[in-house]
C-alpha atoms as a PDB file:
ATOM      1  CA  UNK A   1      89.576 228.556  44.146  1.00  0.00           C
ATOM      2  CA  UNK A   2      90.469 227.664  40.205  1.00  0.00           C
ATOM      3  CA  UNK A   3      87.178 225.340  40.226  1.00  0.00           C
ATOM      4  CA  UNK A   4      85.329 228.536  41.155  1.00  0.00           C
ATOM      5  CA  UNK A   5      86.359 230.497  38.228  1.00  0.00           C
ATOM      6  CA  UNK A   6      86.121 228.165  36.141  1.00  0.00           C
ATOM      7  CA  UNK A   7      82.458 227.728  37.476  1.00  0.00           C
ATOM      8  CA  UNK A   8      82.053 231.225  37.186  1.00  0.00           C
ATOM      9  CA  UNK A   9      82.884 231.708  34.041  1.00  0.00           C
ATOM     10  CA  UNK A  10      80.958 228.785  32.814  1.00  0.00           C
ATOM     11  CA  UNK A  11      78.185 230.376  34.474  1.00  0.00           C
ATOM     12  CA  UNK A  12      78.678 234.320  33.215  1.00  0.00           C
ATOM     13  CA  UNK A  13      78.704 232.122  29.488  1.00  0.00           C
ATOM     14  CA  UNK A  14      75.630 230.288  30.362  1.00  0.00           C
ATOM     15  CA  UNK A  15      73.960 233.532  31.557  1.00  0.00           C
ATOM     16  CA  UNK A  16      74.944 235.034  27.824  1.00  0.00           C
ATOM     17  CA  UNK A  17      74.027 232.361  25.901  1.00  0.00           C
ATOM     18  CA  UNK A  18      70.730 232.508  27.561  1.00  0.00           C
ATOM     19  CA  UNK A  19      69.892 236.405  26.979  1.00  0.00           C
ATOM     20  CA  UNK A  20      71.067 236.292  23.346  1.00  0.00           C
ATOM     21  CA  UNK A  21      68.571 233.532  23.418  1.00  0.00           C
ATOM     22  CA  UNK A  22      65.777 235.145  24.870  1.00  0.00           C
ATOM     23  CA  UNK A  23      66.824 238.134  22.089  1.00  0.00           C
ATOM     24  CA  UNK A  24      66.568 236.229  19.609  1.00  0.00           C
ATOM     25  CA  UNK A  25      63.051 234.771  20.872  1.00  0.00           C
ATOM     26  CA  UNK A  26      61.776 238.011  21.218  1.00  0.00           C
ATOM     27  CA  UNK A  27      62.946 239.706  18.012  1.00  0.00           C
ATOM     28  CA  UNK A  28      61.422 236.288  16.457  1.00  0.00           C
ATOM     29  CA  UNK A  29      58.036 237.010  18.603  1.00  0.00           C
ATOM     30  CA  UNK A  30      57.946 240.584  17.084  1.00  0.00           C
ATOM     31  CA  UNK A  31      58.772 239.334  13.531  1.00  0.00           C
ATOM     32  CA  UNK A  32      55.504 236.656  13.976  1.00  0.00           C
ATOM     33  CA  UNK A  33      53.430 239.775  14.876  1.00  0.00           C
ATOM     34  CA  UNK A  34      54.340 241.624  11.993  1.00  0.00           C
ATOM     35  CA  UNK A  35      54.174 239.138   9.723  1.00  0.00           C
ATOM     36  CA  UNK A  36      50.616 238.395  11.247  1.00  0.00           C
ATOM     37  CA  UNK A  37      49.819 241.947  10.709  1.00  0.00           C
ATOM     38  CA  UNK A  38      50.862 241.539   7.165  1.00  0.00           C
ATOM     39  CA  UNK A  39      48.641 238.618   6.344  1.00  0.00           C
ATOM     40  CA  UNK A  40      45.763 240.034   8.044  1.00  0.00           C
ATOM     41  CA  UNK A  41      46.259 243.137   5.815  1.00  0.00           C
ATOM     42  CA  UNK A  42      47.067 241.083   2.428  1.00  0.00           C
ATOM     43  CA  UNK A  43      44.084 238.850   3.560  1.00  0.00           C
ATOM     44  CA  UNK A  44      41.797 242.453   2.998  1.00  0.00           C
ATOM     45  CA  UNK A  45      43.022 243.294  -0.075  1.00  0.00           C
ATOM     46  CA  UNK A  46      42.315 239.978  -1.476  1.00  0.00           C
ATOM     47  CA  UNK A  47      38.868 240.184  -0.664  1.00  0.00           C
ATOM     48  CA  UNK A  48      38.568 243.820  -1.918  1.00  0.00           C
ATOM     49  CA  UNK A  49      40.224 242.713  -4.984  1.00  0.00           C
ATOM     50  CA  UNK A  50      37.801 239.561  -5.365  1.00  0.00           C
ATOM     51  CA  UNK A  51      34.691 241.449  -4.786  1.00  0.00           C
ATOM     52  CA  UNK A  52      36.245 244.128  -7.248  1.00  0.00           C
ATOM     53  CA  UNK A  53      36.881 241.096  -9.847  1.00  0.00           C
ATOM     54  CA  UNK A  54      32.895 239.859  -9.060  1.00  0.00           C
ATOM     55  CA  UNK A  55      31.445 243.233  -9.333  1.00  0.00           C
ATOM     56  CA  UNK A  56      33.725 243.711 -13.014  1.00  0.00           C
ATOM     57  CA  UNK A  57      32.481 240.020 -14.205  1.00  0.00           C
ATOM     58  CA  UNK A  58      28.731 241.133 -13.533  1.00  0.00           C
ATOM     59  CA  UNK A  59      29.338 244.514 -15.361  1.00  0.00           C
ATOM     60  CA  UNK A  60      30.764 242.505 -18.007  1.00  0.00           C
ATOM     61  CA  UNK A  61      27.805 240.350 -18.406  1.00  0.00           C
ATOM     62  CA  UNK A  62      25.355 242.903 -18.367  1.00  0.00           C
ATOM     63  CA  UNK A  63      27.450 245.206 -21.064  1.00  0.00           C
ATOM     64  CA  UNK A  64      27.371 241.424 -22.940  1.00  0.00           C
ATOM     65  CA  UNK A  65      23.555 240.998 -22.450  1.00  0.00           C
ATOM     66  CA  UNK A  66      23.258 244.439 -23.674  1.00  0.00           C
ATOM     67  CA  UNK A  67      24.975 244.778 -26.198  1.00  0.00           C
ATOM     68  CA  UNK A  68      23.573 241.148 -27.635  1.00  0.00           C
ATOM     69  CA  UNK A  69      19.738 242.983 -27.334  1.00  0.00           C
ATOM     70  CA  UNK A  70      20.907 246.009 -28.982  1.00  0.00           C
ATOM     71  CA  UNK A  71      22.587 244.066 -31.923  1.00  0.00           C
ATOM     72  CA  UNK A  72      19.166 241.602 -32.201  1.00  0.00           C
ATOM     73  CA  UNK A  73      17.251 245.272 -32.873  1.00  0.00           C
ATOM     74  CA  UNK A  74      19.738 246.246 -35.384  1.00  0.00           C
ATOM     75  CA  UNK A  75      19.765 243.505 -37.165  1.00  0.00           C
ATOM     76  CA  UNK A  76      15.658 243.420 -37.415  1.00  0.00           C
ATOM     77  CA  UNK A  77      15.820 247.149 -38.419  1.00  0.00           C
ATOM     78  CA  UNK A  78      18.149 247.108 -40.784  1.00  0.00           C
ATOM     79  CA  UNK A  79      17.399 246.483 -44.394  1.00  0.00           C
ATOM     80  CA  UNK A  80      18.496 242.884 -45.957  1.00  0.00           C
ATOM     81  CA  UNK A  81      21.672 242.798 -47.594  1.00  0.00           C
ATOM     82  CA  UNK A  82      19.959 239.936 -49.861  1.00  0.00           C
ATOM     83  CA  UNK A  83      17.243 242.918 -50.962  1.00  0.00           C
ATOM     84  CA  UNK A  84      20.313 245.178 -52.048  1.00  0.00           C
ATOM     85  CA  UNK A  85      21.606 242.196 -54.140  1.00  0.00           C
ATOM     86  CA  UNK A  86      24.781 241.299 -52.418  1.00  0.00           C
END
C-alpha cells in the first residue's frame, strides 16, 4: 500500500510538472505571436520611413539642382564686381 502512495504522489508531481510545462509553452507560444506581430509592424514602419528618407533625398536634389540654376542666372545678371573696381 506505501509503494502506491508513493507512486501516487510521484505521479500527482509528474502530472504538475507537466501542466506548468505546457503553461509555460503556451505563454511562450503567445509571447512568439506577439513578438511576430511586433516585427511585422516595425518591419512597416521601416519601409514607410525608407520611402519617406527616398522621397526627402529626391526633394533635396531637386531644391540642389534648383537652386544651382537659379544661382548660374544670378551670377550672369549681375554686374562684375571687377567693373565696380573691387
Amino acid at each position: 500500500m506505501d509503494h502506491l502512495k508513493t507512486a501516487l504522489k510521484r505521479l500527482d508531481a509528474a502530472v504538475a510538472l507537466r501542466v506548468e510545462a505546457d503553461r509555460s509553452v503556451d505563454a511562450l507560444r503567445e509571447d512568439y505571436a506577439e513578438l511576430e506581430t511586433d516585427r511585422a509592424r516595425l518591419a512597416a514602419r521601416l519601409d514607410e520611413a525608407e520611402a519617406r528618407a527616398r522621397r526627402l533625398r529626391e526633394a533635396n536634389h531637386d531644391v540642389a539642382v534648383r537652386l544651382v540654376t537659379v544661382m548660374e542666372r544670378v551670377r550672369r545678371l549681375a554686374p562684375s564686381n571687377t567693373e565696380d573696381g573691387l
